[in-house]
N, C-alpha and C. Protein backbone atom coordinates (compact mmCIF):
# COMPACT_ATOMS: atom_id res chain seq x y z
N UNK A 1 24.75 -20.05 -17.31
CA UNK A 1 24.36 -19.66 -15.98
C UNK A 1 25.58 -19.75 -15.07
N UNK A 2 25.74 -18.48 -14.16
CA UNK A 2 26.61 -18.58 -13.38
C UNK A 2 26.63 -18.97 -11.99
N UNK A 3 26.82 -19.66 -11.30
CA UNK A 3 26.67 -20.59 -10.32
C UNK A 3 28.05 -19.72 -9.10
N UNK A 4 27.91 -19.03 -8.05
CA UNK A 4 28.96 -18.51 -6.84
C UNK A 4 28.99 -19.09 -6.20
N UNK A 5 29.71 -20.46 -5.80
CA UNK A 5 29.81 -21.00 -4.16
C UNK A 5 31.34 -21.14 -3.57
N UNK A 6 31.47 -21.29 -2.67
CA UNK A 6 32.52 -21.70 -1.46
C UNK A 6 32.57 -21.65 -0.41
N UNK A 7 33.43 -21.49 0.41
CA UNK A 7 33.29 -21.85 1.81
C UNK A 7 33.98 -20.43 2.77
N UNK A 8 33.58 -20.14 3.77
CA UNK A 8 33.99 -19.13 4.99
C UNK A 8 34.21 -19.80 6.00
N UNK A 9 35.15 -19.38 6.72
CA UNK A 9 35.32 -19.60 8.12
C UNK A 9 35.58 -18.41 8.97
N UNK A 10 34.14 -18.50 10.04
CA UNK A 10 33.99 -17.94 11.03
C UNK A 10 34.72 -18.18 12.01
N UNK A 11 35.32 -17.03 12.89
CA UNK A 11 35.80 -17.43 14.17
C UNK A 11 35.05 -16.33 15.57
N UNK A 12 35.06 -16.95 16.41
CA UNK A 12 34.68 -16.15 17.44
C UNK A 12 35.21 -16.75 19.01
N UNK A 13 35.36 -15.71 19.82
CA UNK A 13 35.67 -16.33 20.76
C UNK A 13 34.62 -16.62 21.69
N UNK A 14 34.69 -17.97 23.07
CA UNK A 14 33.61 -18.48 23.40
C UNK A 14 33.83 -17.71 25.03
N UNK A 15 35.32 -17.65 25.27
CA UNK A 15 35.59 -17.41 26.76
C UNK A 15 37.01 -17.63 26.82
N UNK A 16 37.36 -17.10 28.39
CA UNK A 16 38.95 -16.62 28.22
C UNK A 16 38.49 -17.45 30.22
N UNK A 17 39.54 -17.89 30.29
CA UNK A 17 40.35 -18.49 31.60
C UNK A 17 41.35 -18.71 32.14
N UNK A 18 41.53 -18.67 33.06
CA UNK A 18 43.27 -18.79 33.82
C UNK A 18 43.39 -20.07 34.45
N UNK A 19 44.27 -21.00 33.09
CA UNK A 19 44.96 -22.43 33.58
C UNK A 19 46.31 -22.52 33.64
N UNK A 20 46.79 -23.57 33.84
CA UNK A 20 47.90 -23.73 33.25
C UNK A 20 48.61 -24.53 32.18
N UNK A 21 49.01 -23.90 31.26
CA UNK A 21 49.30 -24.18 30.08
C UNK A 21 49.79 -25.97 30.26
N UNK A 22 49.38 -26.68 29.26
CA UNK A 22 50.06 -28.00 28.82
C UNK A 22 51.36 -27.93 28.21
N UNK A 23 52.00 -26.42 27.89
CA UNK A 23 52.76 -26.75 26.54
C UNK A 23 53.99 -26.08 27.82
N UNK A 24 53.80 -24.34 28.22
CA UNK A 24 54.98 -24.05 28.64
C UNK A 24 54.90 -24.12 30.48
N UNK A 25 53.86 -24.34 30.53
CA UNK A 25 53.56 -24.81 32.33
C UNK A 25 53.18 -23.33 33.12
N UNK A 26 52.77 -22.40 32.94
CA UNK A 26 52.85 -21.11 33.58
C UNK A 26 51.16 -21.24 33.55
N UNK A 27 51.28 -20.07 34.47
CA UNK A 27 49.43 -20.09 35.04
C UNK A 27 49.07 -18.42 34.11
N UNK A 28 48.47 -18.89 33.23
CA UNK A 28 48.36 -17.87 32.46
C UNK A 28 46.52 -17.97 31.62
N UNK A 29 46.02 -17.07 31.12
CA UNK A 29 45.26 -16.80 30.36
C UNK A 29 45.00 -18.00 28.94
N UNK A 30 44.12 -18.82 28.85
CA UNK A 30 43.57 -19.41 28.09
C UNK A 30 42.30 -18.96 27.08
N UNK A 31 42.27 -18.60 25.91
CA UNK A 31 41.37 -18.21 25.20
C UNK A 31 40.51 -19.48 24.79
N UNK A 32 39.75 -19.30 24.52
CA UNK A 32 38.82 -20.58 23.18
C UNK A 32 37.88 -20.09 22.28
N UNK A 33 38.78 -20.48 21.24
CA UNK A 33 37.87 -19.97 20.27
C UNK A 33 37.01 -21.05 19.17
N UNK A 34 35.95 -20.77 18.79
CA UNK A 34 34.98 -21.28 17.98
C UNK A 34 35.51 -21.33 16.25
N UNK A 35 36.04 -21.99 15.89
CA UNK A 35 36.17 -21.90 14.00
C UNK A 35 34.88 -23.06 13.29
N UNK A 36 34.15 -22.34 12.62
CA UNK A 36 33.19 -22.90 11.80
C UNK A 36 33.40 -22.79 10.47
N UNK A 37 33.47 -23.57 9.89
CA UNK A 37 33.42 -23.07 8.19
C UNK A 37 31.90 -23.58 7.91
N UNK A 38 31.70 -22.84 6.54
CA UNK A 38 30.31 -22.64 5.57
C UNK A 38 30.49 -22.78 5.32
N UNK A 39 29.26 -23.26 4.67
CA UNK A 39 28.98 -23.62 3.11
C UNK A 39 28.50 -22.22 2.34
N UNK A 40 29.26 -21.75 1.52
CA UNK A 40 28.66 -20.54 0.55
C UNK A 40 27.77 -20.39 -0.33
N UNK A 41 26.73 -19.93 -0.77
CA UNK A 41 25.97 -19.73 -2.05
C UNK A 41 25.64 -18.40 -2.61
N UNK A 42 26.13 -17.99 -3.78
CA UNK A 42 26.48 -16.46 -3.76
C UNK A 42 26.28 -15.72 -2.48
N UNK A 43 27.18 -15.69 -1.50
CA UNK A 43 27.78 -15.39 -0.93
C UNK A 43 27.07 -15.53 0.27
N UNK A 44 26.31 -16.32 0.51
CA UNK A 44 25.35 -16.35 1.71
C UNK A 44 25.62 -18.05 2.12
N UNK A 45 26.17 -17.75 3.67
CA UNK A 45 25.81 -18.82 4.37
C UNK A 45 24.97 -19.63 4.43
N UNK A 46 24.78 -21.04 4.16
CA UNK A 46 23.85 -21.55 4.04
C UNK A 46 24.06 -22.84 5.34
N UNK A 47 24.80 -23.46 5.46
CA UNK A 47 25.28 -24.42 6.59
C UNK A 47 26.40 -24.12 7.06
N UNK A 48 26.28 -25.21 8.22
CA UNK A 48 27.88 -25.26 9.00
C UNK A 48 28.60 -26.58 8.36
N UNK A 49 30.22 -26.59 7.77
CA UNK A 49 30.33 -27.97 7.19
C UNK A 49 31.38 -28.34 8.25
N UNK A 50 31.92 -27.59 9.11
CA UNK A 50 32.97 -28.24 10.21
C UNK A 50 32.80 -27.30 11.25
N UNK A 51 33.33 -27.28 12.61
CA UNK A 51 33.38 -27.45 13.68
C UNK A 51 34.78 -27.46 14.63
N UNK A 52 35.38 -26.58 14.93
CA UNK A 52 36.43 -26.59 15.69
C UNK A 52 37.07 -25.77 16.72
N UNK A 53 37.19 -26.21 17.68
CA UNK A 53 37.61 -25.05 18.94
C UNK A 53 38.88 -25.38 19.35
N UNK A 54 39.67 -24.62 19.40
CA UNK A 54 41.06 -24.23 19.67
C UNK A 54 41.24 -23.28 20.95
N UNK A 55 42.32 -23.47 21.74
CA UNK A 55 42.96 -22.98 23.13
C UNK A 55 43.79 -22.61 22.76
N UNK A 56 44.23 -21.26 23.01
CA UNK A 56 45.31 -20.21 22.94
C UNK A 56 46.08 -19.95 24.48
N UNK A 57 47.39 -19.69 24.41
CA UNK A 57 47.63 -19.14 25.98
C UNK A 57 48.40 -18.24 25.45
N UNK A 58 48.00 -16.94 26.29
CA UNK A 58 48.33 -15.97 26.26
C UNK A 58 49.84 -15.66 26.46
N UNK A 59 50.54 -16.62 27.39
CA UNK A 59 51.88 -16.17 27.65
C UNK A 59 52.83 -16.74 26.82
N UNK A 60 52.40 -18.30 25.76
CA UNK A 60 53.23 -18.17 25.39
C UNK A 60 52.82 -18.79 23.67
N UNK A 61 52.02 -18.82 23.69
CA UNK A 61 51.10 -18.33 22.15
C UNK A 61 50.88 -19.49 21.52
N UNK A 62 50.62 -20.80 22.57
CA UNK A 62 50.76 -22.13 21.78
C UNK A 62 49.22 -22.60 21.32
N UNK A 63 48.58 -23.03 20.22
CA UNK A 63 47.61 -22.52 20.15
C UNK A 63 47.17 -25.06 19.75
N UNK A 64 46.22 -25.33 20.63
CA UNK A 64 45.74 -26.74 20.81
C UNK A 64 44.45 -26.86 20.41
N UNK A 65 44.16 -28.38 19.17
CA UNK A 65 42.74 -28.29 19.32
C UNK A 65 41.83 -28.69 20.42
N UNK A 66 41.01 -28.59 20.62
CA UNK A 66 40.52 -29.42 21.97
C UNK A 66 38.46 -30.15 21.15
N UNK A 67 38.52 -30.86 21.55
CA UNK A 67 37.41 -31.72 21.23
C UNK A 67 36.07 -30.82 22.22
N UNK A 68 34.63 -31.21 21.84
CA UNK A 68 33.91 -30.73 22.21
C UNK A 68 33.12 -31.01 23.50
N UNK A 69 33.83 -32.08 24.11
CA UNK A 69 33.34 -32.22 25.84
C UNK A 69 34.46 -31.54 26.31
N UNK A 70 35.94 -31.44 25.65
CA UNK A 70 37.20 -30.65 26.65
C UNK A 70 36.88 -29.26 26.64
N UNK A 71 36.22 -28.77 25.44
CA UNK A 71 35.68 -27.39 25.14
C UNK A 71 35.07 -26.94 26.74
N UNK A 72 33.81 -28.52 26.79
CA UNK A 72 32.81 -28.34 27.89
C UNK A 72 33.63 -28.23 29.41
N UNK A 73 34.47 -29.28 29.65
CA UNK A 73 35.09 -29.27 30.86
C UNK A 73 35.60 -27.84 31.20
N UNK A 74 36.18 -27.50 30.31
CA UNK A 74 37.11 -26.06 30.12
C UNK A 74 35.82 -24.47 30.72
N UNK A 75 34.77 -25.23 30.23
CA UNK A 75 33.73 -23.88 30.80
C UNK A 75 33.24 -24.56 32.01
């Protein structure tokens, strides 16, 4: 019997804002995006096994994780 599993990671974005960067200091465009990985079973999602949102800035491409109340502050 043949058994298909592994894992995917989804990304999507949640929302885009104008801060200023931590990394190069300019008032620029902040993305956040959502990364989830699955759990696979021939080829179908079955759970979520992690959880992670990341901040992008647009001007100078430095990309931070941020925890899930900074996620919140951030919206």
């Amino acid at each position: 019997m043949l058994i298909l599993f592994g894992f995917k990671t989804a990304v999507k974005e949640l929302f885009r804002r104008q801060a200023v960067c931590p990394n190069c200091g300019q008032h620029a465009s902040q993305r956040v995006d959502e990364r989830a990985s699955k759990f696979t079973l021939f080829f179908i999602p079955l759970f979520t096994t992690r959880r992670r949102y990341l901040r992008t800035c647009a001007y100078c491409g430095v990309t931070a994780e941020l925890s899930k109340s900074e996620k919140n502050a951030l919206a």
